[in-house]
Protein backbone atom coordinates (compact mmCIF):
# COMPACT_ATOMS: atom_id res chain seq x y z
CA UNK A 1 0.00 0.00 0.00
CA UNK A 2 2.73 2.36 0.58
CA UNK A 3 4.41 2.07 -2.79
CA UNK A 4 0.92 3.57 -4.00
CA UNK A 5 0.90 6.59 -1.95
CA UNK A 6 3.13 9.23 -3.75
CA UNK A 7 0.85 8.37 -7.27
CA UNK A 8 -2.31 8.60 -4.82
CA UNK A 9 -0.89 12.01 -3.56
CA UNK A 10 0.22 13.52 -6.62
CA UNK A 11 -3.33 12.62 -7.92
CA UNK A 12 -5.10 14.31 -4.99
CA UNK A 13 -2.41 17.44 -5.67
CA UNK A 14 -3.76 17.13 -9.23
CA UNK A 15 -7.21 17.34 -8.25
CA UNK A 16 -6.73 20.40 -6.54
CA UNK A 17 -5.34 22.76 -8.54
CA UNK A 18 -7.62 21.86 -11.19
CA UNK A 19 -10.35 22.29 -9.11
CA UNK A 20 -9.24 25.98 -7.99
CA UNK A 21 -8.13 26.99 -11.68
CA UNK A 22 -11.30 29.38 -12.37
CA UNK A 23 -12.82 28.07 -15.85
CA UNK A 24 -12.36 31.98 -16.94
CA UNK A 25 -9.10 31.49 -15.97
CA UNK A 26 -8.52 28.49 -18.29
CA UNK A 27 -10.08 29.94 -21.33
CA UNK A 28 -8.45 33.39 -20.70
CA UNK A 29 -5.44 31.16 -21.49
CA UNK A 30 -6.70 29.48 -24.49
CA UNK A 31 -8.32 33.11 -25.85
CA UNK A 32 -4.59 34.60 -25.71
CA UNK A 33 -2.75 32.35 -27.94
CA UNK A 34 -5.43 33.15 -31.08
CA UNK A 35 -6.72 36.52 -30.29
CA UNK A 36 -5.70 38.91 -33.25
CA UNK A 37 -7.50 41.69 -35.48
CA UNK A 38 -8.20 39.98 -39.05
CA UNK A 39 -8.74 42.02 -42.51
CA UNK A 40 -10.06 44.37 -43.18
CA UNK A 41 -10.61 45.69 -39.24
CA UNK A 42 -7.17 45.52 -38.87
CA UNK A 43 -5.71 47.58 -41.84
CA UNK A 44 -8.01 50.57 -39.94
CA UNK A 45 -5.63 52.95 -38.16
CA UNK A 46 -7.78 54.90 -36.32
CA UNK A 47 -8.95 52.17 -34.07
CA UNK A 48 -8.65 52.48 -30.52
CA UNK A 49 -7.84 49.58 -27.91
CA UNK A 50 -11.51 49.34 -26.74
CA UNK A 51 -13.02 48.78 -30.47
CA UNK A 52 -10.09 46.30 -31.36
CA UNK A 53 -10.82 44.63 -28.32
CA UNK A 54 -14.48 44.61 -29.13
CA UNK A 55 -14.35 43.43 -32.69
CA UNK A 56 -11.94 40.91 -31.83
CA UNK A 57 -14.47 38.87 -29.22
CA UNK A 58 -17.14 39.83 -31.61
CA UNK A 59 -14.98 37.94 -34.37
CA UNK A 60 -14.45 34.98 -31.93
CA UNK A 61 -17.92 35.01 -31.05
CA UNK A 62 -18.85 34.69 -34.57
CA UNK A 63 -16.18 32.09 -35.10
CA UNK A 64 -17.85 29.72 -32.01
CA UNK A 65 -21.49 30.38 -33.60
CA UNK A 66 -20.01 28.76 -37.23
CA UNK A 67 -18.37 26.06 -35.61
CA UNK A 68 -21.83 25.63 -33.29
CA UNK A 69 -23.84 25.59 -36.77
CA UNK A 70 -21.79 23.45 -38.65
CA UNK A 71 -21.76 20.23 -35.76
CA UNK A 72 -25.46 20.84 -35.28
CA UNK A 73 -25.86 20.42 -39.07
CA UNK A 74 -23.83 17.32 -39.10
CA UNK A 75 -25.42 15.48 -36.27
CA UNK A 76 -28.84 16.63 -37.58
CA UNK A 77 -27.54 15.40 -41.39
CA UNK A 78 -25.96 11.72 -39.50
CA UNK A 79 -29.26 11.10 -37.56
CA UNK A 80 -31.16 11.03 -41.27
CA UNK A 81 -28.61 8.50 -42.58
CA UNK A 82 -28.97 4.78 -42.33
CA UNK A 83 -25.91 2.59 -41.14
CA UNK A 84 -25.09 1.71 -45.02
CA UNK A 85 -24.92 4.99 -45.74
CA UNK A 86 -22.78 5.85 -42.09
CA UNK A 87 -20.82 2.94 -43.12
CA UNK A 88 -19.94 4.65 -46.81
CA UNK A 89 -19.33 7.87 -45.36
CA UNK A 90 -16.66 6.58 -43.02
CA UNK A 91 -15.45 4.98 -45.69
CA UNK A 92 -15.44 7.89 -47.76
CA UNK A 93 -13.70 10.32 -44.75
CA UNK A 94 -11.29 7.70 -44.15
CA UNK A 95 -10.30 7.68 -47.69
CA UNK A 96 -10.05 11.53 -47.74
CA UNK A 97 -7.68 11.47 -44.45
CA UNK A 98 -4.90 9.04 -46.40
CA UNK A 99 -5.47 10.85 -49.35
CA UNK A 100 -4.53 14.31 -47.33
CA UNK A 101 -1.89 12.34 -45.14
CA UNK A 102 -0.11 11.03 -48.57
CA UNK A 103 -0.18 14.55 -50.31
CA UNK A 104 1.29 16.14 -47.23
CA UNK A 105 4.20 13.29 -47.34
CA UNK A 106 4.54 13.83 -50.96
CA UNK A 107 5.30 17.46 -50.48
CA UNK A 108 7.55 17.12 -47.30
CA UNK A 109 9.35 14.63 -49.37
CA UNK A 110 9.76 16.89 -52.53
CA UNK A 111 10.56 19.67 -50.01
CA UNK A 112 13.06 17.65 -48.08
CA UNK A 113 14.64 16.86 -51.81
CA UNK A 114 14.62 20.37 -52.86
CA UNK A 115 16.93 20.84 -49.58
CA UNK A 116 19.04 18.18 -50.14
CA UNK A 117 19.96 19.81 -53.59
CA UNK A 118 20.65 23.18 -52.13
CA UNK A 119 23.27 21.66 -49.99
């Protein structure tokens, strides 16, 4: 039983520092790493902090609300399918991903060539 305490404590440490990270917190981190002025708001020069601030979670906003659309949509388009048809779409997604996973090999390949031949 002893052998099992430190992974038992570290786990209850775990526990409580997730528990007292505020979920604001947590996103405030995630928010930072993305948060920028896109075209054409931020080609304006007048713009003070408090509107690029503003259009910025407005953009975000907006952003969520596609993303929020677009899985509601899918689920709403899966739950009309029957399992041939989910069976042919996997199929058919599956095939796209190696398709997209080859191309991208393809071109770090011809990239990784083009590098060789510089040297």
């Amino acid at each position: 039983m002893s052998r099992w305490m430190p992974v038992l404590l570290a786990c209850l440490v775990l526990g409580l520092v997730l528990t007292f990270i505020s979920p604001d917190m947590a996103e405030g981190a995630k928010k930072s790493r993305s948060r920028r002025l896109v075209k054409p708001w931020s080609e304006l020069t007048t713009l003070s902090e408090d509107q690029k601030t503003r259009i910025i979670d407005l953009h975000q906003q907006a952003n969520e609300d596609r993303k929020a659309i677009d899985r509601r949509e899918r689920e709403q388009i899966l739950a009309e399918l029957t399992e041939p048809q989910l069976n042919e779409l996997r199929d058919l997604e599956e095939k796209k991903s190696a398709d997209r996973k080859a191309k991208e090999a393809k071109k770090r390949d011809e990239k990784e060539k083009a590098q060789e031949t510089e040297d």
